[in-house]
PDB file of N, CA and C in Angstrom:
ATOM      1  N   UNK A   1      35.897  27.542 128.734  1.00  0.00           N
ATOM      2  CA  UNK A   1      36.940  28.239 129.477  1.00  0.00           C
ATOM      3  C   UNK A   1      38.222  28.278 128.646  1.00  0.00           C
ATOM      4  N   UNK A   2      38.943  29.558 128.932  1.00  0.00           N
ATOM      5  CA  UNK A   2      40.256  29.762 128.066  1.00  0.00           C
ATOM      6  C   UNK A   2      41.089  28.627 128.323  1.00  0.00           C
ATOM      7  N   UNK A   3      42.063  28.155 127.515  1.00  0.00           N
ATOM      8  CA  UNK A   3      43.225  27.186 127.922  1.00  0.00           C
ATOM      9  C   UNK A   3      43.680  28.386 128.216  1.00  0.00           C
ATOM     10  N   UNK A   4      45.314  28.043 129.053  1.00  0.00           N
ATOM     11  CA  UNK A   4      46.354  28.881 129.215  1.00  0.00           C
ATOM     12  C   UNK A   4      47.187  28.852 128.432  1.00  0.00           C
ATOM     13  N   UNK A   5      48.045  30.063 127.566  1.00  0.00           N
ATOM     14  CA  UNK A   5      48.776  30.161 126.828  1.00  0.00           C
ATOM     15  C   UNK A   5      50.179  29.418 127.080  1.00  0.00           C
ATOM     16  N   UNK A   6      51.122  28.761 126.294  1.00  0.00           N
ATOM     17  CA  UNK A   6      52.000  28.171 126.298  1.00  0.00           C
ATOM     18  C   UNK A   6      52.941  28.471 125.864  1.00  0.00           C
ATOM     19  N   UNK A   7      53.826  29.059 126.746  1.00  0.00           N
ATOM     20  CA  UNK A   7      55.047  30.010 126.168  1.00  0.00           C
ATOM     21  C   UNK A   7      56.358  29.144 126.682  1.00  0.00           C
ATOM     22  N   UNK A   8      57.281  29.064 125.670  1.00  0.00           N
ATOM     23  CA  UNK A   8      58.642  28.360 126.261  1.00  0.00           C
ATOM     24  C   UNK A   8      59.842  29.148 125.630  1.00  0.00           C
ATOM     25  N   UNK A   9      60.552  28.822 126.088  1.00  0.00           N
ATOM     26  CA  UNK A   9      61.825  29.940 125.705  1.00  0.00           C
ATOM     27  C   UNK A   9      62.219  29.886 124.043  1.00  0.00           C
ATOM     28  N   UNK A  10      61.678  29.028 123.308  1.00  0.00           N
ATOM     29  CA  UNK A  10      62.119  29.397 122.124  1.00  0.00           C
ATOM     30  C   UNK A  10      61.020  30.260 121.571  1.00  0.00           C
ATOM     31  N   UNK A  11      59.945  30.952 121.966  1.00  0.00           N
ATOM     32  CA  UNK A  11      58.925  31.618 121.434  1.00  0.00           C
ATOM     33  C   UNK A  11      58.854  32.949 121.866  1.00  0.00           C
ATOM     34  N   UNK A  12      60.266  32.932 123.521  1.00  0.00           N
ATOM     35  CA  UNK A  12      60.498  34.066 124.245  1.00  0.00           C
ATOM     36  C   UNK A  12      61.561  34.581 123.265  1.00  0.00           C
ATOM     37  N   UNK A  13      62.278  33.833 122.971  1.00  0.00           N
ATOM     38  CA  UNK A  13      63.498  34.367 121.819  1.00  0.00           C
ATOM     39  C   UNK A  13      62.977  35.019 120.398  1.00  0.00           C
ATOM     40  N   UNK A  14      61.834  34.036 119.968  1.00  0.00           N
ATOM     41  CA  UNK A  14      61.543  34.838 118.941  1.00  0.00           C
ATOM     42  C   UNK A  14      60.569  36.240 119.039  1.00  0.00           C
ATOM     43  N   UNK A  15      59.417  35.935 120.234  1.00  0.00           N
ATOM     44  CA  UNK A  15      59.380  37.513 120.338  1.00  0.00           C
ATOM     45  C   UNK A  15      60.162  38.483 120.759  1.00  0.00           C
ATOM     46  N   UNK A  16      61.563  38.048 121.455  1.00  0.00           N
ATOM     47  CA  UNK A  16      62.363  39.333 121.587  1.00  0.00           C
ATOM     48  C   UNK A  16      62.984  39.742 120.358  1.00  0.00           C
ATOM     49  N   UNK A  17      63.081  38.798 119.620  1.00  0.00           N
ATOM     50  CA  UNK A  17      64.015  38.980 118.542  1.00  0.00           C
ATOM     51  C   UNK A  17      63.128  40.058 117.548  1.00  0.00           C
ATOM     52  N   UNK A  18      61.658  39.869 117.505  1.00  0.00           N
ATOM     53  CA  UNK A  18      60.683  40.836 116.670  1.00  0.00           C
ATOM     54  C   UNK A  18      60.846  42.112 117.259  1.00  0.00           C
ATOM     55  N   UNK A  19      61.342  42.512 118.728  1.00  0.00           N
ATOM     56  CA  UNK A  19      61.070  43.546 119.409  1.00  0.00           C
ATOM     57  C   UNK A  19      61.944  44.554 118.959  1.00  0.00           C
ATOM     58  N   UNK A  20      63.209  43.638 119.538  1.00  0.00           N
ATOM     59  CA  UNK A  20      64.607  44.479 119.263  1.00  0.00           C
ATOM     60  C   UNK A  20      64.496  45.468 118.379  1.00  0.00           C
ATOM     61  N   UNK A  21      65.109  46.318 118.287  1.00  0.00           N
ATOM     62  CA  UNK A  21      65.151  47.581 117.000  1.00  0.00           C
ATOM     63  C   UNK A  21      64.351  48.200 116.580  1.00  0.00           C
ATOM     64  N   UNK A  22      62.940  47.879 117.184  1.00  0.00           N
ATOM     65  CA  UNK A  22      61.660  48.300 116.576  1.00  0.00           C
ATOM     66  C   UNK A  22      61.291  49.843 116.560  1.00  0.00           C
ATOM     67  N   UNK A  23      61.761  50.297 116.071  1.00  0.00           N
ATOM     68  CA  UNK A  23      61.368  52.088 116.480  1.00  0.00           C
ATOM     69  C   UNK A  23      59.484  52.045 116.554  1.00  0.00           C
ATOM     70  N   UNK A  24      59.138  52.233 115.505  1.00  0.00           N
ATOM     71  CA  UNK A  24      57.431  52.353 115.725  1.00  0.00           C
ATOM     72  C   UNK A  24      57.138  51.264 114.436  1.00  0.00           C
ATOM     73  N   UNK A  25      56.040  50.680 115.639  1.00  0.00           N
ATOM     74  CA  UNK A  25      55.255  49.650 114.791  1.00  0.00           C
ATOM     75  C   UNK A  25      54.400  48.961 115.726  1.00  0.00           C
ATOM     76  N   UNK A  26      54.392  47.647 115.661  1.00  0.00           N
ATOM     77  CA  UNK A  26      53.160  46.641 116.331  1.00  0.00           C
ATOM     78  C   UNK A  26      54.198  45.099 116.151  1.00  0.00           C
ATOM     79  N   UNK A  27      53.915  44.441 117.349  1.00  0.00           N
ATOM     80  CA  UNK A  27      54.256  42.812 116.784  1.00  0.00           C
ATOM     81  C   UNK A  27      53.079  42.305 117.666  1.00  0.00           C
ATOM     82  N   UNK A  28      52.432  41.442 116.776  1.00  0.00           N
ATOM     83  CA  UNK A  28      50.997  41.059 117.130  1.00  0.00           C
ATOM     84  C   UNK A  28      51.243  39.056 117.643  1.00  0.00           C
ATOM     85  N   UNK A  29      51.058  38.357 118.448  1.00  0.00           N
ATOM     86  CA  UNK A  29      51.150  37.017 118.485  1.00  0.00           C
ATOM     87  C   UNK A  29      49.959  36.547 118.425  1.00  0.00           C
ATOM     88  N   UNK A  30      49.691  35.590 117.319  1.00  0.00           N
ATOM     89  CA  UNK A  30      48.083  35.078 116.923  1.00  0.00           C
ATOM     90  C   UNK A  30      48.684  33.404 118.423  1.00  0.00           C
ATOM     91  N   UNK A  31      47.382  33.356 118.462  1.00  0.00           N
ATOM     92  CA  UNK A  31      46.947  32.280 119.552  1.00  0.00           C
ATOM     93  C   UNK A  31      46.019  31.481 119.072  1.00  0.00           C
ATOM     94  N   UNK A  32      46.134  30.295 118.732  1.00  0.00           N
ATOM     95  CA  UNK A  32      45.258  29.117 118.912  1.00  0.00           C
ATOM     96  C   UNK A  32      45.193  27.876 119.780  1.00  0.00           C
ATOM     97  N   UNK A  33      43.866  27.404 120.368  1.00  0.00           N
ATOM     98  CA  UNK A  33      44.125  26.874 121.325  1.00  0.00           C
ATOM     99  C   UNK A  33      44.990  26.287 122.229  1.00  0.00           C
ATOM    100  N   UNK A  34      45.457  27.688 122.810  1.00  0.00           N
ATOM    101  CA  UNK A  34      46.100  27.805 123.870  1.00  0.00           C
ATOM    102  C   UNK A  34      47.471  27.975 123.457  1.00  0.00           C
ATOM    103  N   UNK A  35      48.106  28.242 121.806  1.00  0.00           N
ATOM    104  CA  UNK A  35      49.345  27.705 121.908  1.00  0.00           C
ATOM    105  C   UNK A  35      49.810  29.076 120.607  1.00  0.00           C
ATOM    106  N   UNK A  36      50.474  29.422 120.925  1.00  0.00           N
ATOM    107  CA  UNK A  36      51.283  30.401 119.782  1.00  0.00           C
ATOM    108  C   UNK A  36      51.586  29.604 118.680  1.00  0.00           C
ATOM    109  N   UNK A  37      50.826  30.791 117.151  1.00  0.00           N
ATOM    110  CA  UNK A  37      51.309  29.876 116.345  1.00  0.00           C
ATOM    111  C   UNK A  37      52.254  30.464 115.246  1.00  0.00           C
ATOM    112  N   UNK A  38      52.033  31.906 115.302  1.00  0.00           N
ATOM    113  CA  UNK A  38      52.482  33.046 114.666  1.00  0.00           C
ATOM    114  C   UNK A  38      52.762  34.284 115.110  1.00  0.00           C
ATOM    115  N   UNK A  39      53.699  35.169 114.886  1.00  0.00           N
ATOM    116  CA  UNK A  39      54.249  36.457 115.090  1.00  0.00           C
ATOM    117  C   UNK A  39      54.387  37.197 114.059  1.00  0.00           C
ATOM    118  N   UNK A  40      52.894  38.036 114.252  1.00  0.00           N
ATOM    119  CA  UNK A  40      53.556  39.404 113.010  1.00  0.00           C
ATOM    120  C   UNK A  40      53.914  40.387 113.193  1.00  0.00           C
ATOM    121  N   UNK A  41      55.150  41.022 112.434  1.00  0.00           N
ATOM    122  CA  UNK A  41      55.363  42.485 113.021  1.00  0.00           C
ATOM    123  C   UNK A  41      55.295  43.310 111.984  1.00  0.00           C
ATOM    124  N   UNK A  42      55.039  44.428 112.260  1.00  0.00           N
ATOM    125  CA  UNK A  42      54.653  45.576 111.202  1.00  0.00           C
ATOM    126  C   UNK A  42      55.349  46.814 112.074  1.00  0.00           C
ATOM    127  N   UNK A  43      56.096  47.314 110.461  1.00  0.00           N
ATOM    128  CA  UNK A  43      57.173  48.686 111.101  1.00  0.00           C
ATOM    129  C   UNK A  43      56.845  49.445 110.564  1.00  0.00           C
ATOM    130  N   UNK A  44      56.809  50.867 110.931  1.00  0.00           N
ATOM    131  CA  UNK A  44      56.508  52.038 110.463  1.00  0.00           C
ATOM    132  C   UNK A  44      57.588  52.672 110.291  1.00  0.00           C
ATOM    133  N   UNK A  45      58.181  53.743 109.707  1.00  0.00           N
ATOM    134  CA  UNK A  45      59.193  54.604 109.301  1.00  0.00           C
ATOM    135  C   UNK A  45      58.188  55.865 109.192  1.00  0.00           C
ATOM    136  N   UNK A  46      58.994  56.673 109.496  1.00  0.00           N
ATOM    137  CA  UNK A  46      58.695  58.542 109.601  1.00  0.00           C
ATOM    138  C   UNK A  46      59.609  59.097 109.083  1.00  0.00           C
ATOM    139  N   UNK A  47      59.275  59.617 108.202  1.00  0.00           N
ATOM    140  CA  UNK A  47      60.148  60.686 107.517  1.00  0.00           C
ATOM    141  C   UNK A  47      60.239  62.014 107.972  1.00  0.00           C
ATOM    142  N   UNK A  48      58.762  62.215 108.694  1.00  0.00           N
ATOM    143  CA  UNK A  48      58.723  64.126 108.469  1.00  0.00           C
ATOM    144  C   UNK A  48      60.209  64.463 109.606  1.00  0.00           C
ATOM    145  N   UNK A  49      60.708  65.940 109.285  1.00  0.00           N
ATOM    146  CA  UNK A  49      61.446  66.527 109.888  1.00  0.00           C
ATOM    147  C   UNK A  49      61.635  66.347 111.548  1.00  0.00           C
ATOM    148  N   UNK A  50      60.801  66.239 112.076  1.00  0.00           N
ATOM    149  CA  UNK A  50      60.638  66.562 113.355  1.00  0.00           C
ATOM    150  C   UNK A  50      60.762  65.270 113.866  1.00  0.00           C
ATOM    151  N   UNK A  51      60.491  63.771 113.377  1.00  0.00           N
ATOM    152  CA  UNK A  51      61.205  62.834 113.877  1.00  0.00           C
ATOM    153  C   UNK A  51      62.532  62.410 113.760  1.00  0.00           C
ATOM    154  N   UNK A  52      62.747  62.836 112.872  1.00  0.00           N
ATOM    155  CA  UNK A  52      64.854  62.707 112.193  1.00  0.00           C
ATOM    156  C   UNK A  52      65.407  63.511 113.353  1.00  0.00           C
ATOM    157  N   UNK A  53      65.017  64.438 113.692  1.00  0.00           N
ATOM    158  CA  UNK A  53      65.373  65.772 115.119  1.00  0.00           C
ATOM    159  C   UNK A  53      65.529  64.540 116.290  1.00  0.00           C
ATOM    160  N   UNK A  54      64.169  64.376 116.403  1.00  0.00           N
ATOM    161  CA  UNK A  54      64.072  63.433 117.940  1.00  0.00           C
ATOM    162  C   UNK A  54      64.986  62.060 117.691  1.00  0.00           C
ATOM    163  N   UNK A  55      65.024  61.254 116.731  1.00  0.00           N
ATOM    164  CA  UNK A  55      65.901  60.446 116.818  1.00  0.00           C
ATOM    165  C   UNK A  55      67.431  60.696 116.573  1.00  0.00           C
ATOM    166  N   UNK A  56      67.988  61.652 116.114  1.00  0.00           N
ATOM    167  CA  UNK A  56      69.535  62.331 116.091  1.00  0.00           C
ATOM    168  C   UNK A  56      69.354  62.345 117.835  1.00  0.00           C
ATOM    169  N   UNK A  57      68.611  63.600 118.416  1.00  0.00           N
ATOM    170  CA  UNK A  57      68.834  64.105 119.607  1.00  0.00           C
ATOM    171  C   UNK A  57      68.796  62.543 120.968  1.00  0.00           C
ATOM    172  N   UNK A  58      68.144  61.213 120.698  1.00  0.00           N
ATOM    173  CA  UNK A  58      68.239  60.466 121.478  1.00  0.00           C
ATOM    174  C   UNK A  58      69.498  59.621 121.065  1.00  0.00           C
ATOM    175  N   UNK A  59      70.203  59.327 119.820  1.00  0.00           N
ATOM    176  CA  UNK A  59      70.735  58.617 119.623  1.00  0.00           C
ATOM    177  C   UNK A  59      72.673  59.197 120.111  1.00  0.00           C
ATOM    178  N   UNK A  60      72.579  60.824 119.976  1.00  0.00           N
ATOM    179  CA  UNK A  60      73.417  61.779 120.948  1.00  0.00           C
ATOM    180  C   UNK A  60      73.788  61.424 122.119  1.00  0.00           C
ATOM    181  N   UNK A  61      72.269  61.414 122.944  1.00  0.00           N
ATOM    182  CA  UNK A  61      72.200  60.888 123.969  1.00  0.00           C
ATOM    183  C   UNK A  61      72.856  59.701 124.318  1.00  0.00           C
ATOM    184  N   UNK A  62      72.168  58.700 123.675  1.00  0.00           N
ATOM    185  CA  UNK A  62      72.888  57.063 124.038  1.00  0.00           C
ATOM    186  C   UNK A  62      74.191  57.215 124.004  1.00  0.00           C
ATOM    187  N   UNK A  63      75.048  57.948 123.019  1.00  0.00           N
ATOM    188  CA  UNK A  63      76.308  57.687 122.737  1.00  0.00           C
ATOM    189  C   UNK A  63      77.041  58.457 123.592  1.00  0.00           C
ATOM    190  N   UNK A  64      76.671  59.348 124.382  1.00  0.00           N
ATOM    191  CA  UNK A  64      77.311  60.095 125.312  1.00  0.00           C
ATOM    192  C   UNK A  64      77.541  59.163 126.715  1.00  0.00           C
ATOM    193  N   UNK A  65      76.287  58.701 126.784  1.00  0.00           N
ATOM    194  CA  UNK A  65      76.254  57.617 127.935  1.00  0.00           C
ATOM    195  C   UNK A  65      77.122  56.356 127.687  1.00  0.00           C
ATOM    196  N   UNK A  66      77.551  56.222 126.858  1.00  0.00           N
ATOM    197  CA  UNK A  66      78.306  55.020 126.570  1.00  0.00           C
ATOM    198  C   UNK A  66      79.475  55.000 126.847  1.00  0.00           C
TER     199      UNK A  66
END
């Protein structure tokens, strides 16, 4: 039977901290019995045209709302 995973606030900090800013990618948490032992994150960047568009046009956005 699975143990239950063991999460405490310094492991909540570091996966938020992987999250933050992440435009596109993955943050993966490896698990061994029962206990976090690692956080990987992997970022992607887009160059083509048509994402530089969508991120100008949301980042417009945010700043209008602000």
């Amino acid at each position: 039977m699975a143990k239950p995973v063991e999460v405490d606030e310094r492991w909540l900090g570091r996966i938020a901290e992987q999250v933050n800013g992440l435009e596109y990618g993955e943050v993966n948490i490896v698990v061994h019995d029962g206990r976090i032992v690692q956080i990987e994150r992997k970022e992607r960047r887009r160059y083509d045209d048509a994402a530089r568009s969508a991120k100008k046009e949301r980042e417009s956005i945010n700043s209008q709302s602000s």
